[in-house]
Structures are given as C-alpha cells and as structure tokens.
PDB file of N, CA and C in Angstrom:
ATOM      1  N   UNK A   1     -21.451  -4.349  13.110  1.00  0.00           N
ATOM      2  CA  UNK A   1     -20.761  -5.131  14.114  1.00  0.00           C
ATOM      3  C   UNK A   1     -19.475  -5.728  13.554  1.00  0.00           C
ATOM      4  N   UNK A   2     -19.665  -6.532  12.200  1.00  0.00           N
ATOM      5  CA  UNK A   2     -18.341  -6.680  11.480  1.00  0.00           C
ATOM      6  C   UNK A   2     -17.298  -5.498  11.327  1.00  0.00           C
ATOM      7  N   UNK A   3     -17.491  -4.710  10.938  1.00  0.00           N
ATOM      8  CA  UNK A   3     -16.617  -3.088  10.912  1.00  0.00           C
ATOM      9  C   UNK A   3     -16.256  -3.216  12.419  1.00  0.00           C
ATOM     10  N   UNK A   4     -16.797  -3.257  13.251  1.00  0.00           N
ATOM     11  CA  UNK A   4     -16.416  -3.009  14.742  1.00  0.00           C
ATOM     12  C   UNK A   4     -15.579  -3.792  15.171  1.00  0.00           C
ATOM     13  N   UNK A   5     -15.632  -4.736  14.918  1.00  0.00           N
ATOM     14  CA  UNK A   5     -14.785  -6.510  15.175  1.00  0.00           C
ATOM     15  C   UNK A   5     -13.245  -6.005  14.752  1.00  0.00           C
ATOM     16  N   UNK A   6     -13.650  -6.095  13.146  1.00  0.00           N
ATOM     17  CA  UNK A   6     -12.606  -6.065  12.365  1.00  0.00           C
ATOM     18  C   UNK A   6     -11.581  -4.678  12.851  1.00  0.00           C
ATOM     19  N   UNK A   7     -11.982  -3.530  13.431  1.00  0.00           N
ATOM     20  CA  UNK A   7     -11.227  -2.212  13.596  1.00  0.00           C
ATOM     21  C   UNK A   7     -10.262  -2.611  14.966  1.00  0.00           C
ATOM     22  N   UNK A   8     -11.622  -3.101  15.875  1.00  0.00           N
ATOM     23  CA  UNK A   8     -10.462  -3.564  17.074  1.00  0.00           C
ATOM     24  C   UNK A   8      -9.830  -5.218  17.444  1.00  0.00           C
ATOM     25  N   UNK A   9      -9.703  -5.864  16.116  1.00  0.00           N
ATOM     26  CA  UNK A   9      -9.132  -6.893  15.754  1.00  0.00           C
ATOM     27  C   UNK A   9      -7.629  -6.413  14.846  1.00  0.00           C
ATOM     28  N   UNK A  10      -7.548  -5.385  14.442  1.00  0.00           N
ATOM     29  CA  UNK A  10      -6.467  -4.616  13.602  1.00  0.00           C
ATOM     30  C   UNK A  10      -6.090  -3.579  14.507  1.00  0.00           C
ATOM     31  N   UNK A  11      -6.212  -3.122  15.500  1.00  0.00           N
ATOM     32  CA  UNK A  11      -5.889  -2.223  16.760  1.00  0.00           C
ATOM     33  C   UNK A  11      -4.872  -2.852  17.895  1.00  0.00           C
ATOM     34  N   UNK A  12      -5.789  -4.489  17.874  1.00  0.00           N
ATOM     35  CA  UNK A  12      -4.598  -5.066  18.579  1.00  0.00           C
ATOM     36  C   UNK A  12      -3.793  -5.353  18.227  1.00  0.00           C
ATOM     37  N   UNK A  13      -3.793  -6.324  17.141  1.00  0.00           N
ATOM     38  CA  UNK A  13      -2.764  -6.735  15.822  1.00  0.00           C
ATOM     39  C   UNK A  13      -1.524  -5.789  16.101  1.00  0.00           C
ATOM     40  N   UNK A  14      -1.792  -4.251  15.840  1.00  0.00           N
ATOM     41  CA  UNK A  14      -1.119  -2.964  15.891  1.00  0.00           C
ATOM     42  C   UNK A  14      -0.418  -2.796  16.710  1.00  0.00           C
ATOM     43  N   UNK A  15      -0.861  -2.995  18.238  1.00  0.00           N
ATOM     44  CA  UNK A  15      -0.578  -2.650  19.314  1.00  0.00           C
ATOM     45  C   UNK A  15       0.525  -3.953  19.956  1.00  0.00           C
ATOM     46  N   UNK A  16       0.204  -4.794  19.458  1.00  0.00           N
ATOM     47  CA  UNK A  16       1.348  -6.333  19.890  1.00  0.00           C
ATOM     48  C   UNK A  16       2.113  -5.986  19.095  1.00  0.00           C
ATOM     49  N   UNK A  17       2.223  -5.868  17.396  1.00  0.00           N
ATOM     50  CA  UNK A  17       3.391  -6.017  16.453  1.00  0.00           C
ATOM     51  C   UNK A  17       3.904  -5.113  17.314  1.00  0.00           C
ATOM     52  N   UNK A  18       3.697  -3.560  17.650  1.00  0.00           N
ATOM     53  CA  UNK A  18       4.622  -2.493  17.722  1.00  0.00           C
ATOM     54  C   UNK A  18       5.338  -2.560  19.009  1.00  0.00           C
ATOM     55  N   UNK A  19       4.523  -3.554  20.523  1.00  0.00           N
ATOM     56  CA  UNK A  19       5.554  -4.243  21.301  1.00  0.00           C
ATOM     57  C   UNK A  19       6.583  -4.503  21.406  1.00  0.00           C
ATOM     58  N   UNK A  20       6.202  -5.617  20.399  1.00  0.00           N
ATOM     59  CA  UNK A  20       7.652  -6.193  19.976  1.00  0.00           C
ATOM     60  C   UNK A  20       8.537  -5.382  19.401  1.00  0.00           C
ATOM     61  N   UNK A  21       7.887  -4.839  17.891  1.00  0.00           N
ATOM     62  CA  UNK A  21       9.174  -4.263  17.850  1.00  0.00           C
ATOM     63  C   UNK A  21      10.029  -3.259  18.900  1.00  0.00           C
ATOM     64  N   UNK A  22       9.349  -2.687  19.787  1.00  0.00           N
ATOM     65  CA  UNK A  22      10.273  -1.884  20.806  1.00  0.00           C
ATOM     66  C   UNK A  22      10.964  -3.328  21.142  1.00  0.00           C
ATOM     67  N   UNK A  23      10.498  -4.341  21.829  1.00  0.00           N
ATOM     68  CA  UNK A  23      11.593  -5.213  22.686  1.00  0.00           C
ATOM     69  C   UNK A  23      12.454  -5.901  21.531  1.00  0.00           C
ATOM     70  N   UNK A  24      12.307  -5.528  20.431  1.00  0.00           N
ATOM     71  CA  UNK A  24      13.301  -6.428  19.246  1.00  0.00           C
ATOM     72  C   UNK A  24      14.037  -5.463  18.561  1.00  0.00           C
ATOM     73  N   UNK A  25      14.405  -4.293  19.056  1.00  0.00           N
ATOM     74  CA  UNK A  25      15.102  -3.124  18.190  1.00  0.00           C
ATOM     75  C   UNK A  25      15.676  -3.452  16.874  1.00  0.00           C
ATOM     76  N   UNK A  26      16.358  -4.222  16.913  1.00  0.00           N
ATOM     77  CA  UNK A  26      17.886  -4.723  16.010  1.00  0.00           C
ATOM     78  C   UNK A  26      16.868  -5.619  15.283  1.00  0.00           C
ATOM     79  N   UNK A  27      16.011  -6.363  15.331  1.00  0.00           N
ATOM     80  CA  UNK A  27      15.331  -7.097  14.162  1.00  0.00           C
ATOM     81  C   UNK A  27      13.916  -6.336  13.259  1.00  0.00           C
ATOM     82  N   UNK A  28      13.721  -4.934  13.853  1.00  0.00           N
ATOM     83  CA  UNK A  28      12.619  -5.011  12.827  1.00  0.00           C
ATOM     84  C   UNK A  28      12.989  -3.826  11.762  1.00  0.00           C
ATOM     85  N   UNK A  29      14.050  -3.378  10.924  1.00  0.00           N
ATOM     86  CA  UNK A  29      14.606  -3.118   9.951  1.00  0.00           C
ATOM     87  C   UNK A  29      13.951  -1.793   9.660  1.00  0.00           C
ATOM     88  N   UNK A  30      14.257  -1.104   8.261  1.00  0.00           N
ATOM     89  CA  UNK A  30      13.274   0.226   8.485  1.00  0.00           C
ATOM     90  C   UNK A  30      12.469   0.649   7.812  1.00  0.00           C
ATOM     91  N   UNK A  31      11.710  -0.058   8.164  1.00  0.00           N
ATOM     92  CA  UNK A  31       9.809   0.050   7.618  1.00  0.00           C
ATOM     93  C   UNK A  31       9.006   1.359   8.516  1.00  0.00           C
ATOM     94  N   UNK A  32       8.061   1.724   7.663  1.00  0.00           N
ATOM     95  CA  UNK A  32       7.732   3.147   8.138  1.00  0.00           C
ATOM     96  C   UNK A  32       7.472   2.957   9.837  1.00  0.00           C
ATOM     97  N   UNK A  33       6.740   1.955   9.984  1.00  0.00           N
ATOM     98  CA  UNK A  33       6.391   2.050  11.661  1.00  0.00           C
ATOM     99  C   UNK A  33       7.439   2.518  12.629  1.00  0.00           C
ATOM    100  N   UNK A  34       9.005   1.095  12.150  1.00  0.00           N
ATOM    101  CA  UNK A  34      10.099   1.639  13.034  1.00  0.00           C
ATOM    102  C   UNK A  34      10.415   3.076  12.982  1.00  0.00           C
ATOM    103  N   UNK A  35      10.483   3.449  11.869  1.00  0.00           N
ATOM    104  CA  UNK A  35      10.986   5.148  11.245  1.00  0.00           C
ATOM    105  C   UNK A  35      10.006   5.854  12.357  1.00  0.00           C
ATOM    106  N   UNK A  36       9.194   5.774  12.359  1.00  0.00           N
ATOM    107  CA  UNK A  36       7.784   6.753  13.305  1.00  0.00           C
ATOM    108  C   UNK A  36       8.246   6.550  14.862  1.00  0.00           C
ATOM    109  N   UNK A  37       8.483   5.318  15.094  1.00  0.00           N
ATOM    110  CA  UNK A  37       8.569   4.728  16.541  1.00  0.00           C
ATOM    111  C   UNK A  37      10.063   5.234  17.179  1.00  0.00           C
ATOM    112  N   UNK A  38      11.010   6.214  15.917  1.00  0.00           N
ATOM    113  CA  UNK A  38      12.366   5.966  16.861  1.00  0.00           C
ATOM    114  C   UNK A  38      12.641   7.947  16.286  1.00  0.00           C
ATOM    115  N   UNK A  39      11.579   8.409  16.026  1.00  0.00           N
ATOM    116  CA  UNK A  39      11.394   9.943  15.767  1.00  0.00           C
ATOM    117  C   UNK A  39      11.505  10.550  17.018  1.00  0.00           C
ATOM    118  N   UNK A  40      11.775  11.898  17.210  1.00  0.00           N
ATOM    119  CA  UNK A  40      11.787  12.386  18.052  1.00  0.00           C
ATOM    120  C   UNK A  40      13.142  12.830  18.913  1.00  0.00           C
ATOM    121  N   UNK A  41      13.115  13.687  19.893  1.00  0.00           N
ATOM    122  CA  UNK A  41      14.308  14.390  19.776  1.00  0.00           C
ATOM    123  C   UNK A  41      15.344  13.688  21.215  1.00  0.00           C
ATOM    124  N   UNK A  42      14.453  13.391  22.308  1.00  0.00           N
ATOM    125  CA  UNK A  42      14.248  12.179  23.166  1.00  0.00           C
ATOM    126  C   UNK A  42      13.597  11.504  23.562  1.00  0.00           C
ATOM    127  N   UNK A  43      13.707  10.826  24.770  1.00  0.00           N
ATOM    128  CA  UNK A  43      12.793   9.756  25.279  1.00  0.00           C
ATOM    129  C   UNK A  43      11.524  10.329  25.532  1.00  0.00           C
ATOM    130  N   UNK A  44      11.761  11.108  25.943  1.00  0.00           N
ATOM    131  CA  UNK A  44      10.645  12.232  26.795  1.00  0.00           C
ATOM    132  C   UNK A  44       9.311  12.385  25.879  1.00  0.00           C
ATOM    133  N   UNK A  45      10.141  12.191  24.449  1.00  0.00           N
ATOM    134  CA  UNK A  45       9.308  12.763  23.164  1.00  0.00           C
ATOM    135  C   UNK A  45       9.114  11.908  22.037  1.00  0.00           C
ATOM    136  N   UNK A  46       9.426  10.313  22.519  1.00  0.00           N
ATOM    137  CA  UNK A  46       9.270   9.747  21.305  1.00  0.00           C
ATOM    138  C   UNK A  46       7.785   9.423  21.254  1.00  0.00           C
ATOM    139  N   UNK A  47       6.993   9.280  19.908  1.00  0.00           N
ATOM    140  CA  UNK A  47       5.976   8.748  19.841  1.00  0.00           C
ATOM    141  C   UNK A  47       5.425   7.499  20.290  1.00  0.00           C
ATOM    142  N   UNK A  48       4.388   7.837  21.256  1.00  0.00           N
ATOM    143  CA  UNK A  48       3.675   6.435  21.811  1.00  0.00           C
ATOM    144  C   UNK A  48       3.172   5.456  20.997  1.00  0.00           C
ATOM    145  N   UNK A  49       2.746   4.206  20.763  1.00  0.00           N
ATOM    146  CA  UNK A  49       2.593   3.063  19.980  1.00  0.00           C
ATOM    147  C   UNK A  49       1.181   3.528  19.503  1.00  0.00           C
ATOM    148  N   UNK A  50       0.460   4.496  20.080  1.00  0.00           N
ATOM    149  CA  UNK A  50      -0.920   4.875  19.791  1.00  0.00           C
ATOM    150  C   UNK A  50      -0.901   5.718  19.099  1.00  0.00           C
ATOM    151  N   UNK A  51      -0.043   6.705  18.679  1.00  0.00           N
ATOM    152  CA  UNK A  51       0.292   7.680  17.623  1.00  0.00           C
ATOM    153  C   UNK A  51       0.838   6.978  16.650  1.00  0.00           C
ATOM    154  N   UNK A  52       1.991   6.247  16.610  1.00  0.00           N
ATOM    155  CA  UNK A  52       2.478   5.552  15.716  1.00  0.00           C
ATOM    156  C   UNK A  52       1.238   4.920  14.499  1.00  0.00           C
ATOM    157  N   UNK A  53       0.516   4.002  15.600  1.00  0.00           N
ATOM    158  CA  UNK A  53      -0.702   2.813  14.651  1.00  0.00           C
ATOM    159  C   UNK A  53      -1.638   4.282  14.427  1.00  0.00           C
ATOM    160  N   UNK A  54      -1.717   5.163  14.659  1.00  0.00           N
ATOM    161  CA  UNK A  54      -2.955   6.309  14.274  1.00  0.00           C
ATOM    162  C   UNK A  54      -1.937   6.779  12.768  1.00  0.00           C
ATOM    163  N   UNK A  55      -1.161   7.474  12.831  1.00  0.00           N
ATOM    164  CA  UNK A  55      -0.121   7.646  11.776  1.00  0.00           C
ATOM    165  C   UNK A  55      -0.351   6.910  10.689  1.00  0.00           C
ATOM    166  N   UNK A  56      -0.096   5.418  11.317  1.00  0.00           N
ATOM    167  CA  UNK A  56       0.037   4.288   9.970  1.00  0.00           C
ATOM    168  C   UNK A  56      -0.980   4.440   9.324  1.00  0.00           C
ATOM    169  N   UNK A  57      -2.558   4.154  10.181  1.00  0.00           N
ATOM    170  CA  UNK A  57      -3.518   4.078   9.522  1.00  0.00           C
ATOM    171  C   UNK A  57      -3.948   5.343   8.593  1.00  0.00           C
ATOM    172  N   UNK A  58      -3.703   6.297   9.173  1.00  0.00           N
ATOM    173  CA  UNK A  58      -3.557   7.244   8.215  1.00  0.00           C
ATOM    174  C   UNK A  58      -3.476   7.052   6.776  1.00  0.00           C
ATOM    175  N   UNK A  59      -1.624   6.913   6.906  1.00  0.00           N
ATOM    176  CA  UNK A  59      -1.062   6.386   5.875  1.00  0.00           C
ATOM    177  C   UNK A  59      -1.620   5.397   5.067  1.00  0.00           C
ATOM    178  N   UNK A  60      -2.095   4.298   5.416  1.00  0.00           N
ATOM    179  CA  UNK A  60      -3.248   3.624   4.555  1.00  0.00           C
ATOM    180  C   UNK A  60      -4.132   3.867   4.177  1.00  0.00           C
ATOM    181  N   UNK A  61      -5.189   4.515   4.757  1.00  0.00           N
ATOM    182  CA  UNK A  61      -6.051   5.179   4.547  1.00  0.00           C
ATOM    183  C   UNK A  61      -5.841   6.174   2.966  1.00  0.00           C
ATOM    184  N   UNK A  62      -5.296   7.223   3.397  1.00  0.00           N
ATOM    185  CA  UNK A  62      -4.308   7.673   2.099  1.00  0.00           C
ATOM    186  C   UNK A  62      -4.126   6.776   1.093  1.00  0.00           C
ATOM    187  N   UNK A  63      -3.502   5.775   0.835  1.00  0.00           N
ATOM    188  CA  UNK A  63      -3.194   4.990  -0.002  1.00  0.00           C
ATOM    189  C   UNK A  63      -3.945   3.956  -0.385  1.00  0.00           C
ATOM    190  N   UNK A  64      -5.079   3.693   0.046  1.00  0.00           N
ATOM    191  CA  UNK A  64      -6.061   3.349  -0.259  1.00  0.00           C
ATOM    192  C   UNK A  64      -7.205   4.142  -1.686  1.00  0.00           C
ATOM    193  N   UNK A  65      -6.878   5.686  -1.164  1.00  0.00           N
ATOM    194  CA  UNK A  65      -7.866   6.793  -1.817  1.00  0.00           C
ATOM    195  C   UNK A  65      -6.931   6.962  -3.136  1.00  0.00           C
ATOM    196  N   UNK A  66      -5.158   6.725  -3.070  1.00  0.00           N
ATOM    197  CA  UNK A  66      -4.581   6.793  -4.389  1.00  0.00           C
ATOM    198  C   UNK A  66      -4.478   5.912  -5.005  1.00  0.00           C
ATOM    199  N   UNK A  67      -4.583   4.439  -4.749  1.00  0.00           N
ATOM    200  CA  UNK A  67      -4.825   3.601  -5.572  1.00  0.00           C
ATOM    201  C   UNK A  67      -6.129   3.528  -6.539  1.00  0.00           C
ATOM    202  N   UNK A  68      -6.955   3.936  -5.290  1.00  0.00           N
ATOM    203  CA  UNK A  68      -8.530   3.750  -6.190  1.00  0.00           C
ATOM    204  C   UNK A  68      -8.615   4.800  -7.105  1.00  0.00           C
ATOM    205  N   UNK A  69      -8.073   6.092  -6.958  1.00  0.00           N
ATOM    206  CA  UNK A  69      -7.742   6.588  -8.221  1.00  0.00           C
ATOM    207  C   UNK A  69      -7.480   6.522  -9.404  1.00  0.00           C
ATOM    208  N   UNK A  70      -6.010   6.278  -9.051  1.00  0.00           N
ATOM    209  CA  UNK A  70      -4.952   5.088 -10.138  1.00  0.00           C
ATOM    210  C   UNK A  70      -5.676   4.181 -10.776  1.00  0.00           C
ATOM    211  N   UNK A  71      -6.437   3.511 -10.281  1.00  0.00           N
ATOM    212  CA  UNK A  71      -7.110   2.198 -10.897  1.00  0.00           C
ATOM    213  C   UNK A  71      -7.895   2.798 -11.794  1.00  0.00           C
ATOM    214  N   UNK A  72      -8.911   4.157 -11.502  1.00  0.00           N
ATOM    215  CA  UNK A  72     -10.150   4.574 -12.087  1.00  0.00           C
ATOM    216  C   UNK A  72      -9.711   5.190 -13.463  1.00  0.00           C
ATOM    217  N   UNK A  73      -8.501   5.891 -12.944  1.00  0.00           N
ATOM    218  CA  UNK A  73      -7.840   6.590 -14.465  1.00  0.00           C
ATOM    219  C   UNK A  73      -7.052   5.183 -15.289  1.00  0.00           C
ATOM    220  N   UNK A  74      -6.993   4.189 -15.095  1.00  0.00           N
ATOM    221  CA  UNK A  74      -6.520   3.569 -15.876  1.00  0.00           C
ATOM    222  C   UNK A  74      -7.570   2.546 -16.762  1.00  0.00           C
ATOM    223  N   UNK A  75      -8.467   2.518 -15.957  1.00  0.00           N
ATOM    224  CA  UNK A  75     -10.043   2.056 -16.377  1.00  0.00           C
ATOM    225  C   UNK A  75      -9.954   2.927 -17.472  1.00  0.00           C
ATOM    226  N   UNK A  76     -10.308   3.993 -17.270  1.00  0.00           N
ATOM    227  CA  UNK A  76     -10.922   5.075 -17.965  1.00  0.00           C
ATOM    228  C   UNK A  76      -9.568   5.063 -19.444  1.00  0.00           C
ATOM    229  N   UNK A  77      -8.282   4.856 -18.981  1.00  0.00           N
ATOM    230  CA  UNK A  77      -7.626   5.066 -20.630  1.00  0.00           C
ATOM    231  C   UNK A  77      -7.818   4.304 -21.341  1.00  0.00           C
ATOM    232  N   UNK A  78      -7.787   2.279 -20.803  1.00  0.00           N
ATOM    233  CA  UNK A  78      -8.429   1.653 -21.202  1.00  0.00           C
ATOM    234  C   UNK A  78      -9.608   1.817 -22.089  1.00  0.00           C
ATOM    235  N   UNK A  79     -11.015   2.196 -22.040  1.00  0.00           N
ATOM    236  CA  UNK A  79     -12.183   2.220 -22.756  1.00  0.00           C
ATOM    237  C   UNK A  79     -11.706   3.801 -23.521  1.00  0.00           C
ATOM    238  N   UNK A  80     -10.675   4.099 -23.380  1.00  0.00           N
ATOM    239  CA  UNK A  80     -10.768   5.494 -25.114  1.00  0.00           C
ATOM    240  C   UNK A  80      -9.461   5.359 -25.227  1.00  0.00           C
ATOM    241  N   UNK A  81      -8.270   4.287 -25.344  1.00  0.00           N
ATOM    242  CA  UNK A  81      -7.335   4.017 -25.968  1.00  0.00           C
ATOM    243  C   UNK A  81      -7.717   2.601 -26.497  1.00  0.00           C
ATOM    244  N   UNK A  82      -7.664   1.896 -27.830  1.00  0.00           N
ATOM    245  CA  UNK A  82      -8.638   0.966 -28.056  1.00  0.00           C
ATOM    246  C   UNK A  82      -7.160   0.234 -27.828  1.00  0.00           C
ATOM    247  N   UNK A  83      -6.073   0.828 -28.688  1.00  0.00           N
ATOM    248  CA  UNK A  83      -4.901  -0.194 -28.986  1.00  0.00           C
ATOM    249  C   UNK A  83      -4.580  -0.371 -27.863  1.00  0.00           C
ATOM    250  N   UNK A  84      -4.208   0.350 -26.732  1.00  0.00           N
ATOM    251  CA  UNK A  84      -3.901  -0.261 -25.409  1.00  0.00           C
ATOM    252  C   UNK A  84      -4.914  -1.121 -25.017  1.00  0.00           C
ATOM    253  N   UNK A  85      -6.469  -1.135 -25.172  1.00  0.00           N
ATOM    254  CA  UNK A  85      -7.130  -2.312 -24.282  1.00  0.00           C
ATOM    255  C   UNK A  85      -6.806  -3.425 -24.947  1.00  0.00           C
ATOM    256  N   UNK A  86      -6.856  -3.401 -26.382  1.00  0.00           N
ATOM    257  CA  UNK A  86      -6.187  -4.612 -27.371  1.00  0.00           C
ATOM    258  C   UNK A  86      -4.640  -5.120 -26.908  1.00  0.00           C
ATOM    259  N   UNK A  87      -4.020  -4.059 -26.649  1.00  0.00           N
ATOM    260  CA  UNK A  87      -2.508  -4.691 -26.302  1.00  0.00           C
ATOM    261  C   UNK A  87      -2.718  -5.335 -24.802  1.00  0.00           C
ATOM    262  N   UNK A  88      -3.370  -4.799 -23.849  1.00  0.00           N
ATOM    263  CA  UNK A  88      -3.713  -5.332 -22.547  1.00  0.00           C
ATOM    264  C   UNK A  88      -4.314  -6.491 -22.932  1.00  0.00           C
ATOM    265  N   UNK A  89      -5.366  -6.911 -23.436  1.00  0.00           N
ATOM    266  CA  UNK A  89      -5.959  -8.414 -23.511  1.00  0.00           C
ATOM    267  C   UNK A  89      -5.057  -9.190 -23.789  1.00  0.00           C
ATOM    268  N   UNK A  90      -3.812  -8.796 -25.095  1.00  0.00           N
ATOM    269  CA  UNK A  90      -3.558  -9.782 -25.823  1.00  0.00           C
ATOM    270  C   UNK A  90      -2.183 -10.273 -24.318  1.00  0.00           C
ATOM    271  N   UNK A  91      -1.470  -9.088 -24.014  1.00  0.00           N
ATOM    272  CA  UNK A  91      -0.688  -9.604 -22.675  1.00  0.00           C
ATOM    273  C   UNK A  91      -1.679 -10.400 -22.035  1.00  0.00           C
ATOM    274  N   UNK A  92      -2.819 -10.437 -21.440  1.00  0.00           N
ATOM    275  CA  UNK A  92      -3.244 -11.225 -20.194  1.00  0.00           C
ATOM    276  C   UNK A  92      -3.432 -12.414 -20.903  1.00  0.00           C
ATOM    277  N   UNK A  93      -3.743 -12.434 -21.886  1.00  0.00           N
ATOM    278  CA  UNK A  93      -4.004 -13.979 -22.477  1.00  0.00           C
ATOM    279  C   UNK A  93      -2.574 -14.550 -22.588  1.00  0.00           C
ATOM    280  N   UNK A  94      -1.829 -13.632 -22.710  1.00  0.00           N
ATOM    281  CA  UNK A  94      -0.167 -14.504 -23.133  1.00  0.00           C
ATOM    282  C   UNK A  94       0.676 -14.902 -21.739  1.00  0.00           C
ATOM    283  N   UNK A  95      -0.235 -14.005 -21.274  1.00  0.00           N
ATOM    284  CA  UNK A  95       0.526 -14.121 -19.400  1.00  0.00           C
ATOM    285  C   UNK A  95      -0.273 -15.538 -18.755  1.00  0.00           C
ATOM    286  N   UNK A  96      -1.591 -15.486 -19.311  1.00  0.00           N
ATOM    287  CA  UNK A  96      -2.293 -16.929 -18.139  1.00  0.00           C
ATOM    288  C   UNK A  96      -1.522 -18.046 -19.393  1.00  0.00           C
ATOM    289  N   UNK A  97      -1.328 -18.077 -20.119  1.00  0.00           N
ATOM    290  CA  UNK A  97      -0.692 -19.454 -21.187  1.00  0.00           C
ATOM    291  C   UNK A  97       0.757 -19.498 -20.394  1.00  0.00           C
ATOM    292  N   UNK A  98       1.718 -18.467 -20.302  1.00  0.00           N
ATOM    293  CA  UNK A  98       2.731 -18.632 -19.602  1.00  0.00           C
ATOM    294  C   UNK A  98       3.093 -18.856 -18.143  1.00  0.00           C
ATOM    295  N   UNK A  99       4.102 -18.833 -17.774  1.00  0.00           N
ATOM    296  CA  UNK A  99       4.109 -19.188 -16.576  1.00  0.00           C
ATOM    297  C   UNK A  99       5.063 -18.226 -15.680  1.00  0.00           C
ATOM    298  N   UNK A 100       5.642 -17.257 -16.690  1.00  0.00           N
ATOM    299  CA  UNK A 100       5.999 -15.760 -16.221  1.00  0.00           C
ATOM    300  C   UNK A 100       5.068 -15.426 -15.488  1.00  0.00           C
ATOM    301  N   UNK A 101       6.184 -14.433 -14.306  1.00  0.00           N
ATOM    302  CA  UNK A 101       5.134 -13.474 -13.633  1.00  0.00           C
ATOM    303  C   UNK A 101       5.553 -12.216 -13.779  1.00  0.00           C
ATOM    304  N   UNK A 102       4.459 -11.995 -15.083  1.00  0.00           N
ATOM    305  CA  UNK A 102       4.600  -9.900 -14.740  1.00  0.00           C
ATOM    306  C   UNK A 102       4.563  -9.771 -15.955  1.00  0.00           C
ATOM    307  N   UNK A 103       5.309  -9.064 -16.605  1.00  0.00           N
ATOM    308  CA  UNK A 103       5.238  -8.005 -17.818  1.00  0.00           C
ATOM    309  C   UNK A 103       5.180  -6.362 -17.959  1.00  0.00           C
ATOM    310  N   UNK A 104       5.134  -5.895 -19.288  1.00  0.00           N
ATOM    311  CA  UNK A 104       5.428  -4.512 -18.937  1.00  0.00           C
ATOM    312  C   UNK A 104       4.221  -3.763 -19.142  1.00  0.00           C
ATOM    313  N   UNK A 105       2.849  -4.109 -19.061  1.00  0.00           N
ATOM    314  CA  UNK A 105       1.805  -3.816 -19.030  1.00  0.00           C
ATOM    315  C   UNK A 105       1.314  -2.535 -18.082  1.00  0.00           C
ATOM    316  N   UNK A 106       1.901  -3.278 -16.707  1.00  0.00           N
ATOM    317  CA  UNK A 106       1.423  -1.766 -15.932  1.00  0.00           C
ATOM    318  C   UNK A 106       2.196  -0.594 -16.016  1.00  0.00           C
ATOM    319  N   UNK A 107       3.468  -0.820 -16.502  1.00  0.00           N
ATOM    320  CA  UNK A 107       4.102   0.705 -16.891  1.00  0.00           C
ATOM    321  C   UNK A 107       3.395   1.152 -17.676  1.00  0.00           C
ATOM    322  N   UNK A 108       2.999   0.165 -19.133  1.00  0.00           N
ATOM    323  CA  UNK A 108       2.383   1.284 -20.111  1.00  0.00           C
ATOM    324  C   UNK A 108       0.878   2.316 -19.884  1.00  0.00           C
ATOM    325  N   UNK A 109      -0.051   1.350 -18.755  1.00  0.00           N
ATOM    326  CA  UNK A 109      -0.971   1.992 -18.195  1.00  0.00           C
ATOM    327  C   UNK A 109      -0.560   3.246 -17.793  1.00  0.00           C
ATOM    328  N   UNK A 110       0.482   2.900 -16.368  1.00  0.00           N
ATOM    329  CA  UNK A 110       1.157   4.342 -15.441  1.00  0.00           C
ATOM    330  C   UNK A 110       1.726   5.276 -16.699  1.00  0.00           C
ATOM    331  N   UNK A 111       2.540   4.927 -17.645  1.00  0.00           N
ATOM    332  CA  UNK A 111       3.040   5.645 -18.335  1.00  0.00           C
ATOM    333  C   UNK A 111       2.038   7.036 -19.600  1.00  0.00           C
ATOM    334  N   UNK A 112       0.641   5.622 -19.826  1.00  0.00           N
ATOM    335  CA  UNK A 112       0.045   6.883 -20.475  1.00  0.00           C
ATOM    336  C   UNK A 112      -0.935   7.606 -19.534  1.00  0.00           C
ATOM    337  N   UNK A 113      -1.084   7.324 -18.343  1.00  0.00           N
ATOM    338  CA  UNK A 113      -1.725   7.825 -17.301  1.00  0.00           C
ATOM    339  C   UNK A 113      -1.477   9.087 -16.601  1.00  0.00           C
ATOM    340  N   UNK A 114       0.335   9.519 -16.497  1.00  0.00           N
ATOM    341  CA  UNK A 114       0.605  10.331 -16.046  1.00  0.00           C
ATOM    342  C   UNK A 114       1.054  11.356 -17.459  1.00  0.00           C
ATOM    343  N   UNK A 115       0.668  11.153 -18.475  1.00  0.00           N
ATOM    344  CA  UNK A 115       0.708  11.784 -19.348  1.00  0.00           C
ATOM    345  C   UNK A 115       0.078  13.389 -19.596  1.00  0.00           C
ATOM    346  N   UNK A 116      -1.263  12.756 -18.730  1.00  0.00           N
ATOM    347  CA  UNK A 116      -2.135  14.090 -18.640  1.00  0.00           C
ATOM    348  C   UNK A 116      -1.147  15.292 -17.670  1.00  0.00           C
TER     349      UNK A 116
END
C-alpha cells in the first residue's frame, strides 16, 4: 500500500511540475524534462506530459541500476586495494575534523574503477 501511495504521490508531483512548466516556458531552463517536453517536429507531435514523466522515470530508473553498480565496484576495490581503503579512512577522518566539503577521494575510487 506504501509503494502504491508513494507511485501515485510522485505521478502527481509529475504531472503539476510539468503543467507549469508548459504555462512558464521562459522560466524552466534546460533540464531533461523541458528538452523531452519541446521535442518533436510540431504541435501535432509534441510529447504529452504522460510520455514525458514515463521517459523521466525511465531515466531514473536507469540511473538508479548505474549507481548501484558504481557503488558495488567501488565496495569491491575498496576490500582488495588495502592502500586505497587506508587512504579513504584516513580522508574521512580528516574530512569530519574539517569543515571542507569534498575532496579528491571519489575520483580516486572512479579513477581506479574504470581502470578495468
């Protein structure tokens, strides 16, 4: 019932933002939705707000399945690169003492990640 709530609680969400943006042309800049919403060759043929939010979710969906990837292979270099999990601790400990935000930590993950 929660899953059910939550799908057509994010359906409407979908369906108002993309309203507006038709009645706000000039303010909603070009984020993939607008890009999807102004496709097409004319009026006749532009994509309805229900293709658009099907599209998006897509698109998340998708990017959901490559992150959790990403994450798993970087798990995984972590526990058989020792000096990187050592260099990773010693950043997170130097990062919560500081008050910087960021470091170059996740390149070196991405970097020996796409190595393979």
């Amino acid at each position: 019932a929660a899953i059910k709530k939550a799908s057509k609680d994010f359906w409407e969400f979908g369906m108002k933002l993309l309203a507006w943006k038709r009645q706000n042309p000039g303010k909603t800049g070009s984020d993939y939705s607008s890009t999807l919403m102004n496709l097409g060759e004319s009026e006749e043929r532009k994509l309805t707000d229900e293709e658009v939010l099907m599209d998006a979710i897509g698109v998340i969906g998708a990017g959901s399945d490559t992150t959790a990837a990403h994450l798993a292979f970087a798990i995984q270099t972590l526990t058989k690169k020792t000096e990187i999990q050592e260099r990773a601790y010693e950043e997170i400990q130097a990062f919560r003492k500081s008050e910087c935000n960021g470091g170059p930590l996740p390149e070196v993950l991405t970097d020996e990640h796409f190595k393979k």
